[in-house]
Protein backbone atom coordinates (compact mmCIF):
# COMPACT_ATOMS: atom_id res chain seq x y z
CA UNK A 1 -4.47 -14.69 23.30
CA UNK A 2 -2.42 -18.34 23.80
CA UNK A 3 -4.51 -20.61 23.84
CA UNK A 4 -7.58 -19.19 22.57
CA UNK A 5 -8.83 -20.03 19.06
CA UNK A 6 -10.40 -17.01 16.88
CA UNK A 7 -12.35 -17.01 13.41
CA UNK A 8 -10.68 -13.91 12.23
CA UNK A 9 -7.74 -11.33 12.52
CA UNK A 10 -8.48 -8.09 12.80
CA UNK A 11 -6.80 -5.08 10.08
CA UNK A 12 -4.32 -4.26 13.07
CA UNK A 13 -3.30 -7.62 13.05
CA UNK A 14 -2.93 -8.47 9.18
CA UNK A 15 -1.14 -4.81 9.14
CA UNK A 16 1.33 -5.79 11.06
CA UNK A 17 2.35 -9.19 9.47
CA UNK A 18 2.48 -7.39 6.02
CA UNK A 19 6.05 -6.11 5.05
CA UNK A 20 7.31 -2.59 3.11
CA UNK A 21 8.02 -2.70 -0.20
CA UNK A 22 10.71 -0.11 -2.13
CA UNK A 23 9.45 1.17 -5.02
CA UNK A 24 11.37 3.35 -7.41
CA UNK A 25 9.22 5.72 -9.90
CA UNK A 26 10.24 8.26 -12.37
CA UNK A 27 7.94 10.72 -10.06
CA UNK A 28 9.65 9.77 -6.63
CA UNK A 29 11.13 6.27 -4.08
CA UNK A 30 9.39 5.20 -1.58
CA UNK A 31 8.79 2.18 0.89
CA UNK A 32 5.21 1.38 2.57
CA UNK A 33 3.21 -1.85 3.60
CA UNK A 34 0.54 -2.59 -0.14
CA UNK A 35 -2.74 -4.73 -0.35
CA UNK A 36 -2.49 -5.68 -3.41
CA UNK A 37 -0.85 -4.32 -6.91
CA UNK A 38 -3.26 -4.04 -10.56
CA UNK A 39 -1.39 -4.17 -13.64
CA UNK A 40 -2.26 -3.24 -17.42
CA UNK A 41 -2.64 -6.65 -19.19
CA UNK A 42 1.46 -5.82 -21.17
CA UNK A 43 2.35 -5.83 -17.36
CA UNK A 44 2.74 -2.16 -17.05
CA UNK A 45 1.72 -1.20 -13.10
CA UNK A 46 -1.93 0.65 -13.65
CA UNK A 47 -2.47 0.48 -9.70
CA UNK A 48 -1.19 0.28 -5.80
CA UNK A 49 -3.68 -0.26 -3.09
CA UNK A 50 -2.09 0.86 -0.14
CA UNK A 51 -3.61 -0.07 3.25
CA UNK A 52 -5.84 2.87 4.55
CA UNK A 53 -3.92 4.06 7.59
CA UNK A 54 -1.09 4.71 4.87
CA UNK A 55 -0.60 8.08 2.83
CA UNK A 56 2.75 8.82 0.35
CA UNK A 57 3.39 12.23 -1.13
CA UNK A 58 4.07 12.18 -4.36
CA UNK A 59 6.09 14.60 -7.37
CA UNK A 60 3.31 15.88 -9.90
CA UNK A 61 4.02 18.27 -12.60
CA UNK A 62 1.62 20.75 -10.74
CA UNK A 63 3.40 20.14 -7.30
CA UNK A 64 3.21 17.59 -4.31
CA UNK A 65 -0.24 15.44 -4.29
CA UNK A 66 -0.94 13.24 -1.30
CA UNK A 67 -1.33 9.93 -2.43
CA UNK A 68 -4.36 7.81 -0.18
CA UNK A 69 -6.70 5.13 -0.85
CA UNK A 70 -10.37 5.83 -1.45
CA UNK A 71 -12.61 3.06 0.11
C-alpha cells in the first residue's frame, strides 16, 4: 500500500495497532487487546469490550465461563 491513499482501515488493521492490557481480578489475570472499558459512575469497572476475534476464560463460582463479546 505506499503510496496509495485509503478512506478507511479495516478491523485487521486497527487490531493490530491496538496493544494488551494486564488486568488483575479477584476471579482471575489476564492480558488481551480491549475496545473500550464502561465504568459505574463511583468509577467501579461495570464493563470490558473485548475485540470479537478475542475470548478469556474466566473463574466463576459454578466453574470456568468463556468470556466473548456479543455484537
Amino acid at each position: 500500500m505506499n503510496g496509495k491513499l485509503t478512506g478507511f482501515w479495516s478491523e485487521d488493521n486497527e487490531y493490530n495497532m491496538s496493544e494488551a492490557f494486564n488486568f488483575d481480578f479477584h476471579f482471575g489475570k489476564f492480558s488481551k487487546k480491549i475496545i473500550g472499558l464502561y465504568f459505574y459512575p463511583k468509577g467501579e469497572l461495570k464493563s470490558i469490550t473485548f475485540w470479537p476475534k478475542d475470548k478469556i476464560i474466566i473463574e466463576a463460582p459454578s466453574g470456568k465461563m468463556l468470556g466473548i463479546i456479543i455484537p
